[in-house]
PDB file of N, CA and C in Angstrom:
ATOM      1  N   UNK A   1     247.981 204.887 437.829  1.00  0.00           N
ATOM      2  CA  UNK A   1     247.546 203.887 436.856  1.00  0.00           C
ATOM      3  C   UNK A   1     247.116 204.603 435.580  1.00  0.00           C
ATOM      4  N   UNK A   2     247.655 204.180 434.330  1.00  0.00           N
ATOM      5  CA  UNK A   2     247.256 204.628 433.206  1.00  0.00           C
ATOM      6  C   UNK A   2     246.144 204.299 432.878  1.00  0.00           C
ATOM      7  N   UNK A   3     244.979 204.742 431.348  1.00  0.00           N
ATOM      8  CA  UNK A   3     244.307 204.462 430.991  1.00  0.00           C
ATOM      9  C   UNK A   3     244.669 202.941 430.347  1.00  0.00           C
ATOM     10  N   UNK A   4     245.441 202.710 429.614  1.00  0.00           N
ATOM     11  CA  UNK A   4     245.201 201.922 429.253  1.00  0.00           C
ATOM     12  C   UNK A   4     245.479 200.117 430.128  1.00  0.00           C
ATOM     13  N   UNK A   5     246.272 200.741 431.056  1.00  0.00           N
ATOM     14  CA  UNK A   5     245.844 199.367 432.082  1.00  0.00           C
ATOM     15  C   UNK A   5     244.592 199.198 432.943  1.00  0.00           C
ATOM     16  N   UNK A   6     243.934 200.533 433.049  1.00  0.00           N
ATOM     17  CA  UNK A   6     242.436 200.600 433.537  1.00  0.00           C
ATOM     18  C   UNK A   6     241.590 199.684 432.120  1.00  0.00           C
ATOM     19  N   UNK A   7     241.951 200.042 431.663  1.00  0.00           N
ATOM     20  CA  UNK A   7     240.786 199.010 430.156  1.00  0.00           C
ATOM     21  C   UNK A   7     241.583 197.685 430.454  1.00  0.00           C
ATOM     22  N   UNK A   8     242.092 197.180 430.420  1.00  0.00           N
ATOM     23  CA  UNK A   8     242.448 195.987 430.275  1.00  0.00           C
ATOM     24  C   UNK A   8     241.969 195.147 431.474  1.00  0.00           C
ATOM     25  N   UNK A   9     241.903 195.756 432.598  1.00  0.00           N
ATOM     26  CA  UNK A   9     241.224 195.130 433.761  1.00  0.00           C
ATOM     27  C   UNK A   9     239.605 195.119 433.807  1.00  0.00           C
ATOM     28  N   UNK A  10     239.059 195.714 432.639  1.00  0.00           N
ATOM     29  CA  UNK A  10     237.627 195.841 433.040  1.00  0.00           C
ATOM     30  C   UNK A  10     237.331 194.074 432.044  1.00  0.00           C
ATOM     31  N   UNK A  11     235.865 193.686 432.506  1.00  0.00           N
ATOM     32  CA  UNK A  11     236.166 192.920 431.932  1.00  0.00           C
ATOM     33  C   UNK A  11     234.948 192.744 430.323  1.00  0.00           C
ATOM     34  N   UNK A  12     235.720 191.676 429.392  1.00  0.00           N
ATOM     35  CA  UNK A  12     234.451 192.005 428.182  1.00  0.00           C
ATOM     36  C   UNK A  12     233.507 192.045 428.076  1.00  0.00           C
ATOM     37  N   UNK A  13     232.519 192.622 427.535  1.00  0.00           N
ATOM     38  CA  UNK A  13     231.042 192.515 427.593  1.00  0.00           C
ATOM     39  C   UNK A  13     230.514 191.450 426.338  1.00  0.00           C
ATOM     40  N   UNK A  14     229.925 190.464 426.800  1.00  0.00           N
ATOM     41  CA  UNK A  14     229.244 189.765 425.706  1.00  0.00           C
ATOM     42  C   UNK A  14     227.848 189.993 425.327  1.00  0.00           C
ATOM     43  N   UNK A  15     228.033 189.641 424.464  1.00  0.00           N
ATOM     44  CA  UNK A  15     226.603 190.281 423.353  1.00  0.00           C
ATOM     45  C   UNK A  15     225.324 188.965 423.946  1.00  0.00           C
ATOM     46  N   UNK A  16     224.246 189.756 424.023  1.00  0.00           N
ATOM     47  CA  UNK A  16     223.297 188.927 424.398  1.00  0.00           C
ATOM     48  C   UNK A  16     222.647 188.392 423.183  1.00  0.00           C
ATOM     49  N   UNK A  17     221.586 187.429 423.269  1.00  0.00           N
ATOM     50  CA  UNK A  17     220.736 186.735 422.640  1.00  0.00           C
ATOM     51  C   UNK A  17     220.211 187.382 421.525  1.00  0.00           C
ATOM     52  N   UNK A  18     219.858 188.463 421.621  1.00  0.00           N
ATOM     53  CA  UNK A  18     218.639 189.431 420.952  1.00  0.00           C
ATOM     54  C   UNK A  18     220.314 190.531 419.970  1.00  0.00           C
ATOM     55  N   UNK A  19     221.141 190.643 420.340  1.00  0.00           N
ATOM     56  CA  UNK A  19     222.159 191.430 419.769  1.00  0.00           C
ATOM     57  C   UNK A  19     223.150 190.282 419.181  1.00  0.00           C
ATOM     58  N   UNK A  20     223.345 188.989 419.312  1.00  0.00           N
ATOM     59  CA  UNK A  20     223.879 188.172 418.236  1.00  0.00           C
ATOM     60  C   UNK A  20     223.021 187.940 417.416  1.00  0.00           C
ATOM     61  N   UNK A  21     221.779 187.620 417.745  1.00  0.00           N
ATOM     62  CA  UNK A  21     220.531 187.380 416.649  1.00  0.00           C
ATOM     63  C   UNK A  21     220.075 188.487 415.076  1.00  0.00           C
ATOM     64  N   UNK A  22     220.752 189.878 415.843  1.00  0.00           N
ATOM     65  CA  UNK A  22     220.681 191.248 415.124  1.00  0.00           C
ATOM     66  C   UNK A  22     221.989 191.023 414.002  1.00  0.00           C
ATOM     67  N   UNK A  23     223.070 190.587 414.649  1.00  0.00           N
ATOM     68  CA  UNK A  23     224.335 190.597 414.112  1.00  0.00           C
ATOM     69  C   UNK A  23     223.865 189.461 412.769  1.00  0.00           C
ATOM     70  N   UNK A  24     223.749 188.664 413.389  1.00  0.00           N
ATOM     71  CA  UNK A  24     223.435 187.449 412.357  1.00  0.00           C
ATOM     72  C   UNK A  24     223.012 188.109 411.025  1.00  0.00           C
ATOM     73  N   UNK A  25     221.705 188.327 411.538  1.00  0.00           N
ATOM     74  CA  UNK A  25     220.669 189.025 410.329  1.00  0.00           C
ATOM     75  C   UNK A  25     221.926 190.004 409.269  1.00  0.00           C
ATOM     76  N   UNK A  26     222.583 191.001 410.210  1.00  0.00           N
ATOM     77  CA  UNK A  26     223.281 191.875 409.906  1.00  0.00           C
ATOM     78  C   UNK A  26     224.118 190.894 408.794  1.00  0.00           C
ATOM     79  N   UNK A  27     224.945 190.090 408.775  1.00  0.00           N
ATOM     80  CA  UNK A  27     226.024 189.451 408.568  1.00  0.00           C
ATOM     81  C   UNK A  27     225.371 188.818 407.075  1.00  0.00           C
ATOM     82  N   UNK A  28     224.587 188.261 407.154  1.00  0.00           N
ATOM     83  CA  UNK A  28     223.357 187.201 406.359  1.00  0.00           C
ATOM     84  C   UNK A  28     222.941 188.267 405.104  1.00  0.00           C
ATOM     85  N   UNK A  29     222.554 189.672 405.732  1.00  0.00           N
ATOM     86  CA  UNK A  29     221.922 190.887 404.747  1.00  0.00           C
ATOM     87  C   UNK A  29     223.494 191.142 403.746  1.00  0.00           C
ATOM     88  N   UNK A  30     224.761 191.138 404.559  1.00  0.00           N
ATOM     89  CA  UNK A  30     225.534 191.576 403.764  1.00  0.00           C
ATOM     90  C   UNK A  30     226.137 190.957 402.970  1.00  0.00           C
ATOM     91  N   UNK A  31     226.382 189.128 402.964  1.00  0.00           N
ATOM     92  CA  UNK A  31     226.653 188.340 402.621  1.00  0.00           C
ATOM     93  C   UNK A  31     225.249 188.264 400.958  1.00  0.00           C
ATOM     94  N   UNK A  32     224.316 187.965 401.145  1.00  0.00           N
ATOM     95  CA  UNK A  32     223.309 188.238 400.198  1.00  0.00           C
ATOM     96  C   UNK A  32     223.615 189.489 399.249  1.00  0.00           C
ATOM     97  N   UNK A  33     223.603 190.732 399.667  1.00  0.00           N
ATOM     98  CA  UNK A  33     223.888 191.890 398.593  1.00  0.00           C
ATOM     99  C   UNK A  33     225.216 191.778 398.080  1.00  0.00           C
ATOM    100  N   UNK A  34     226.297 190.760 398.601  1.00  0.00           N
ATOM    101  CA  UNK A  34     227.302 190.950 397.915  1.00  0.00           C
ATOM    102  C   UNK A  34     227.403 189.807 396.639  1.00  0.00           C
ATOM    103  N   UNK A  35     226.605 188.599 397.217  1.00  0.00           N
ATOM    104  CA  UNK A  35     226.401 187.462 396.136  1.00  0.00           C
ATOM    105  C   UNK A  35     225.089 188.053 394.925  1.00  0.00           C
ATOM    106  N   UNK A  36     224.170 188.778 394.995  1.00  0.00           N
ATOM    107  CA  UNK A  36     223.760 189.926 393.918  1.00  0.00           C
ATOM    108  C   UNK A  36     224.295 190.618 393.189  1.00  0.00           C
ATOM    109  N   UNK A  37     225.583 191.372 394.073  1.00  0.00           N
ATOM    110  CA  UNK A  37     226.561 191.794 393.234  1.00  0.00           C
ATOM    111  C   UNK A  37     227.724 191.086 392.031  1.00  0.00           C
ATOM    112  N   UNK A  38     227.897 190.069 393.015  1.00  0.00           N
ATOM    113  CA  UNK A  38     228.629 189.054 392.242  1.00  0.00           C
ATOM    114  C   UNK A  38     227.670 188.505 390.776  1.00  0.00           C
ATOM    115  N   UNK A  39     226.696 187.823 390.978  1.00  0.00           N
ATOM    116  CA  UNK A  39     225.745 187.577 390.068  1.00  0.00           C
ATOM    117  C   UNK A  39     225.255 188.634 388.771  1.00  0.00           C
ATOM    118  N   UNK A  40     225.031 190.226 389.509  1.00  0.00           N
ATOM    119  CA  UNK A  40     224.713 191.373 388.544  1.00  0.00           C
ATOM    120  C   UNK A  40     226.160 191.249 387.656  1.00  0.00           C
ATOM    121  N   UNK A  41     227.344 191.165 388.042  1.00  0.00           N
ATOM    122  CA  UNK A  41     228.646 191.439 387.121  1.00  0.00           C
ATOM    123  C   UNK A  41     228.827 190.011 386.156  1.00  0.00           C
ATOM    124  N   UNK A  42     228.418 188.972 386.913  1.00  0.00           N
ATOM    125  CA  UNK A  42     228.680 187.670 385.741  1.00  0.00           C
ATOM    126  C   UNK A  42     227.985 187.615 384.907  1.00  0.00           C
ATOM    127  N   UNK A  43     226.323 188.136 384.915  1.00  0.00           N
ATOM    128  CA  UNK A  43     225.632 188.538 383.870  1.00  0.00           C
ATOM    129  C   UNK A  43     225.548 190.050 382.736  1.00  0.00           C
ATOM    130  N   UNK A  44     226.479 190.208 383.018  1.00  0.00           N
ATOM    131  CA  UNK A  44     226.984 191.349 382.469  1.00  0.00           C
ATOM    132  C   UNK A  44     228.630 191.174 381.658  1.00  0.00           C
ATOM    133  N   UNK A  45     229.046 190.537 382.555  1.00  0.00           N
ATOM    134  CA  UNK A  45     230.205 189.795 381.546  1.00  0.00           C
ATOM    135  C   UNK A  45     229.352 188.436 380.629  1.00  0.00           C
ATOM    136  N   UNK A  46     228.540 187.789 381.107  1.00  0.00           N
ATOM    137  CA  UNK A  46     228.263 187.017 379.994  1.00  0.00           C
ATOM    138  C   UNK A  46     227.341 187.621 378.993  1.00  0.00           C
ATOM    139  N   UNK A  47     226.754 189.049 379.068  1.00  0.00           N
ATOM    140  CA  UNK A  47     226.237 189.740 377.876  1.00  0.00           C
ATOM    141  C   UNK A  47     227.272 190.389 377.047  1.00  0.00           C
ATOM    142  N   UNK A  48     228.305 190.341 377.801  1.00  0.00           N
ATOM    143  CA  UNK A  48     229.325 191.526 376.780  1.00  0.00           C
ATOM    144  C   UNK A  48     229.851 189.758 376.074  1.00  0.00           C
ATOM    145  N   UNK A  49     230.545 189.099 376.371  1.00  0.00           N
ATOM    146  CA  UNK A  49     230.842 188.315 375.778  1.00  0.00           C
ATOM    147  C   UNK A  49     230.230 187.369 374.592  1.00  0.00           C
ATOM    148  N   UNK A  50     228.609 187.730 374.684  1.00  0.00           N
ATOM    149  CA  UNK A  50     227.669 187.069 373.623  1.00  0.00           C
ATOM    150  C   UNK A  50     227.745 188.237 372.640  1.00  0.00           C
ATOM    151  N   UNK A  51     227.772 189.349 372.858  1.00  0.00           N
ATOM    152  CA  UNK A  51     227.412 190.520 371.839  1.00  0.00           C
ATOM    153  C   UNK A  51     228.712 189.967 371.390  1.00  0.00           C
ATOM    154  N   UNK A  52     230.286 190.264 372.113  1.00  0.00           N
ATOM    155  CA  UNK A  52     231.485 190.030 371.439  1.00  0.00           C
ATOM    156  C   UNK A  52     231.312 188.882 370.514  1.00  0.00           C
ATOM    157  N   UNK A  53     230.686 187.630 370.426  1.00  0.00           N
ATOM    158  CA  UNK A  53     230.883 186.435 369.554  1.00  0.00           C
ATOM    159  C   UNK A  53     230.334 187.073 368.564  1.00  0.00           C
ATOM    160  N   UNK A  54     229.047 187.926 368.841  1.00  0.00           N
ATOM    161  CA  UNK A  54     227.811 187.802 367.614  1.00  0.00           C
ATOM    162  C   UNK A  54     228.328 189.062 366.768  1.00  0.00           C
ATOM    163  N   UNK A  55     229.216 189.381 367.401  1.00  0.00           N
ATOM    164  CA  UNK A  55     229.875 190.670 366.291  1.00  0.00           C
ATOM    165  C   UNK A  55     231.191 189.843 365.645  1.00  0.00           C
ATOM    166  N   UNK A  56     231.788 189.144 366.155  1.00  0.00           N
ATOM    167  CA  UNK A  56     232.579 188.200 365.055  1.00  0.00           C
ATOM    168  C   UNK A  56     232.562 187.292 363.854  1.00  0.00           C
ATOM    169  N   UNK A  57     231.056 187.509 364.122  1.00  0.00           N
ATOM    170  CA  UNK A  57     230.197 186.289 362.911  1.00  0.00           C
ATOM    171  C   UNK A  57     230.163 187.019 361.796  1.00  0.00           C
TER     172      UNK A  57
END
């Protein structure tokens, strides 16, 4: 028997209570720093774009 039909017979391990609860958090933390990120760049395009008007005047 190969390895890889030995893995396929074992069976999955599911994540308990306390380790989906971790994940969550996990998931939630990364979702947040990326909508910061998003937010830090739109305010930064909408400063370059006000300087750009106020130098056309």
């Amino acid at each position: 028997m190969n390895k890889r039909n030995k893995q396929q017979n074992q069976p999955l391990l599911t994540p308990t209570k306390e380790e989906r609860y971790q994940q969550e958090i996990a998931d939630l933390k990364a979702k947040l720093a990326y909508a910061k990120m998003e937010n830090d760049i739109l305010k930064k395009l909408r400063a370059l774009r006000q300087r750009e008007e106020k130098d056309k005047r």
